[in-house]
N, C-alpha and C. Protein backbone atom coordinates (compact mmCIF):
# COMPACT_ATOMS: atom_id res chain seq x y z
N UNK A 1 14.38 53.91 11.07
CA UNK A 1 13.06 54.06 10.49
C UNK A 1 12.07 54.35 11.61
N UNK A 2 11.22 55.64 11.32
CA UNK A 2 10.25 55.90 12.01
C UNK A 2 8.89 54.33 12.41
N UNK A 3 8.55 54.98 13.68
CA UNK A 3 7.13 53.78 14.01
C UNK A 3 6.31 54.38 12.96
N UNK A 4 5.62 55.45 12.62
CA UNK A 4 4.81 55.66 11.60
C UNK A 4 5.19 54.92 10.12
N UNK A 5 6.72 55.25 9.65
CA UNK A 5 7.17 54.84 8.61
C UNK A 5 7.34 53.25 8.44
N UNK A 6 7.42 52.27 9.38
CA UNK A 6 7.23 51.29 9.39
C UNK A 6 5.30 50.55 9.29
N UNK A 7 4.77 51.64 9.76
CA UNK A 7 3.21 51.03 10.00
C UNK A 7 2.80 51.80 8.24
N UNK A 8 3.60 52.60 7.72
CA UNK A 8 3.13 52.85 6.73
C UNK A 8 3.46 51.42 5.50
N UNK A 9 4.44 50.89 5.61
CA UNK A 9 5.36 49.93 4.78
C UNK A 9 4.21 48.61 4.75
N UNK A 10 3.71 48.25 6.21
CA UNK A 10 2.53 47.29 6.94
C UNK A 10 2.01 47.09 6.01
N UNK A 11 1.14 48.38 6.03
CA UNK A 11 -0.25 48.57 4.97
C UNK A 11 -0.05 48.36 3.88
N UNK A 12 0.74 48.44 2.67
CA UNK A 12 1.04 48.60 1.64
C UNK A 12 1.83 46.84 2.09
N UNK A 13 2.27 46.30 2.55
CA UNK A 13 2.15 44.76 2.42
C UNK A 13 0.72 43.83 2.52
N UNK A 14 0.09 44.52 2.90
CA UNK A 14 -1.76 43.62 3.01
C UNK A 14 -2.10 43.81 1.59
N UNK A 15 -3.11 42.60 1.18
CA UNK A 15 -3.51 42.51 0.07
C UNK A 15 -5.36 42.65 0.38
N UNK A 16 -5.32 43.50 -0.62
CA UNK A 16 -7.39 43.26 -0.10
C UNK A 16 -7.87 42.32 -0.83
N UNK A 17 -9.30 42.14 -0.30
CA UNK A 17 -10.08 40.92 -0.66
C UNK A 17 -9.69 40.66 -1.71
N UNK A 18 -10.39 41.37 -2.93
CA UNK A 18 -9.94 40.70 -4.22
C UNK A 18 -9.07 40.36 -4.97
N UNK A 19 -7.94 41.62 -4.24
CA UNK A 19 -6.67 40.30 -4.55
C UNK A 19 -6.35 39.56 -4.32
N UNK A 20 -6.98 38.79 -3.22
CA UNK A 20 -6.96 37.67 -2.60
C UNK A 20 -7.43 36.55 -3.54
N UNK A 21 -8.21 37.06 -3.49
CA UNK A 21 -9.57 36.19 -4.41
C UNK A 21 -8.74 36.11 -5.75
N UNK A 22 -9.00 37.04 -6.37
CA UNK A 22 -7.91 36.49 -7.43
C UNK A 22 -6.59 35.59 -7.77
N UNK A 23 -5.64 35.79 -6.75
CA UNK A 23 -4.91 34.74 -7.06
C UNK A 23 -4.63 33.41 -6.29
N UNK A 24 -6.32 33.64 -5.88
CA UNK A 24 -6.53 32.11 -4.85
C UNK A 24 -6.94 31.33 -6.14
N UNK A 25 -8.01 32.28 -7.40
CA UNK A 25 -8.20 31.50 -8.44
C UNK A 25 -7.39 30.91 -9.53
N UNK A 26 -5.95 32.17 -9.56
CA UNK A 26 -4.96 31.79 -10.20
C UNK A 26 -4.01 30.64 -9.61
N UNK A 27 -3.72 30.18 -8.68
CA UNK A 27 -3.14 29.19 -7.87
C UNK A 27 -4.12 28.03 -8.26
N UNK A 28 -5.58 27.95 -7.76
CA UNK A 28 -6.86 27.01 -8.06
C UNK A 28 -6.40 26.92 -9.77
N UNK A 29 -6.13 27.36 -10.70
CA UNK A 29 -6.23 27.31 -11.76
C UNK A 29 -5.13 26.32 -12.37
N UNK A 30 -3.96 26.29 -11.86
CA UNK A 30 -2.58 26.26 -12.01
C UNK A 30 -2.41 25.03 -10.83
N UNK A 31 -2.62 24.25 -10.43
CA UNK A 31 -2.64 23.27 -9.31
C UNK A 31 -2.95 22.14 -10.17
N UNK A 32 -2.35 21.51 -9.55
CA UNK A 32 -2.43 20.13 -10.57
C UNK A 32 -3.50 19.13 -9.29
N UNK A 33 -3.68 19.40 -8.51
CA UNK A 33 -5.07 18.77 -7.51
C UNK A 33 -5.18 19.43 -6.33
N UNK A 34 -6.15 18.58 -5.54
CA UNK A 34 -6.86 19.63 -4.00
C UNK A 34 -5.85 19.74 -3.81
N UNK A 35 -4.94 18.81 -3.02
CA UNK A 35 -3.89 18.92 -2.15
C UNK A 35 -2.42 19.75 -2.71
N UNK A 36 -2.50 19.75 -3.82
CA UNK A 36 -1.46 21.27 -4.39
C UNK A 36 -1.86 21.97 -4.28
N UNK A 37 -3.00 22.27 -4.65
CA UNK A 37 -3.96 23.52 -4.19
C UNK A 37 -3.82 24.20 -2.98
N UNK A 38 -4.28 23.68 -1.96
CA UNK A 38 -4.27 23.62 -0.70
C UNK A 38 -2.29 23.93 -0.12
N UNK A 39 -1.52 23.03 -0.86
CA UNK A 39 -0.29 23.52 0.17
C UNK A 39 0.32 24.77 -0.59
N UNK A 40 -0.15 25.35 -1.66
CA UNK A 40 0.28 26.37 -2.27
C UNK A 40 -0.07 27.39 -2.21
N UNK A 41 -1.55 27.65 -2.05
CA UNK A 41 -2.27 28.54 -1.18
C UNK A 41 -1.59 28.99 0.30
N UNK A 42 -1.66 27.69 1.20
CA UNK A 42 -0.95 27.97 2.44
C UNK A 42 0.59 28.31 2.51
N UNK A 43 1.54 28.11 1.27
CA UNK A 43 2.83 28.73 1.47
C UNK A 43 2.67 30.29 0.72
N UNK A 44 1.91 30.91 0.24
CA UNK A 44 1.65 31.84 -0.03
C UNK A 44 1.01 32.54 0.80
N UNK A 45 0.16 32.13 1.69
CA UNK A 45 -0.63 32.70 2.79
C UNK A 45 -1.92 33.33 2.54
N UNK A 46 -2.24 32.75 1.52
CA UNK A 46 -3.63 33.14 0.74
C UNK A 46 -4.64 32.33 1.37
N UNK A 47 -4.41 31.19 2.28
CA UNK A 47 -5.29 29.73 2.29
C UNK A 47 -7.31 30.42 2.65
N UNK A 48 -7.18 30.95 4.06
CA UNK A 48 -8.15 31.27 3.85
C UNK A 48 -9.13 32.11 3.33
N UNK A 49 -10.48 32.27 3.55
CA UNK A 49 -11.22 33.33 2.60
C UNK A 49 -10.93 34.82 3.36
N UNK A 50 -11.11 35.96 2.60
CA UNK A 50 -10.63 37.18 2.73
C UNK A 50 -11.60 37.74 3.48
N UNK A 51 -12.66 37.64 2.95
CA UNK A 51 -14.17 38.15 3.18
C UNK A 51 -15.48 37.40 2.49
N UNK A 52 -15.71 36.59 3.33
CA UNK A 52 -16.73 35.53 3.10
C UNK A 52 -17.67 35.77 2.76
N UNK A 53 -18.53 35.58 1.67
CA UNK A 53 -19.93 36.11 1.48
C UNK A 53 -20.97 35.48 1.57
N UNK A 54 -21.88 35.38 1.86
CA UNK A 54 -22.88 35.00 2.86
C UNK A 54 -24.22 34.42 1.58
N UNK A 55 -24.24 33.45 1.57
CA UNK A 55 -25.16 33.07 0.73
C UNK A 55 -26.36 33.01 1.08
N UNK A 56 -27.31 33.60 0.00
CA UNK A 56 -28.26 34.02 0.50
C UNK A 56 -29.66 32.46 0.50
């Protein structure tokens, strides 16, 4: 496999923000408390925020 063809495969494994966001809410939804929350997020690799938004 080409270096291009591998950096192409990369990209198409990243998830953008809102899919992030989304199934940080679907996990949050489906968690039976913080701390499931929290280690299920982190075995998924969702834990932190994607793109933080800045409150005004």
């Amino acid at each position: 496999m080409s270096e291009s063809e591998q950096t192409d495969l990369g990209a198409e494994d990243e998830l953008d923000a809102g899919q992030v966001r989304k199934a940080q809410r679907v996990v949050a939804a489906q968690s039976l408390d913080t701390d499931d929350c929290r280690m299920l997020l982190s075995m998924l690799g969702i834990a932190e925020n994607p793109d933080p938004v800045e409150l005004r």
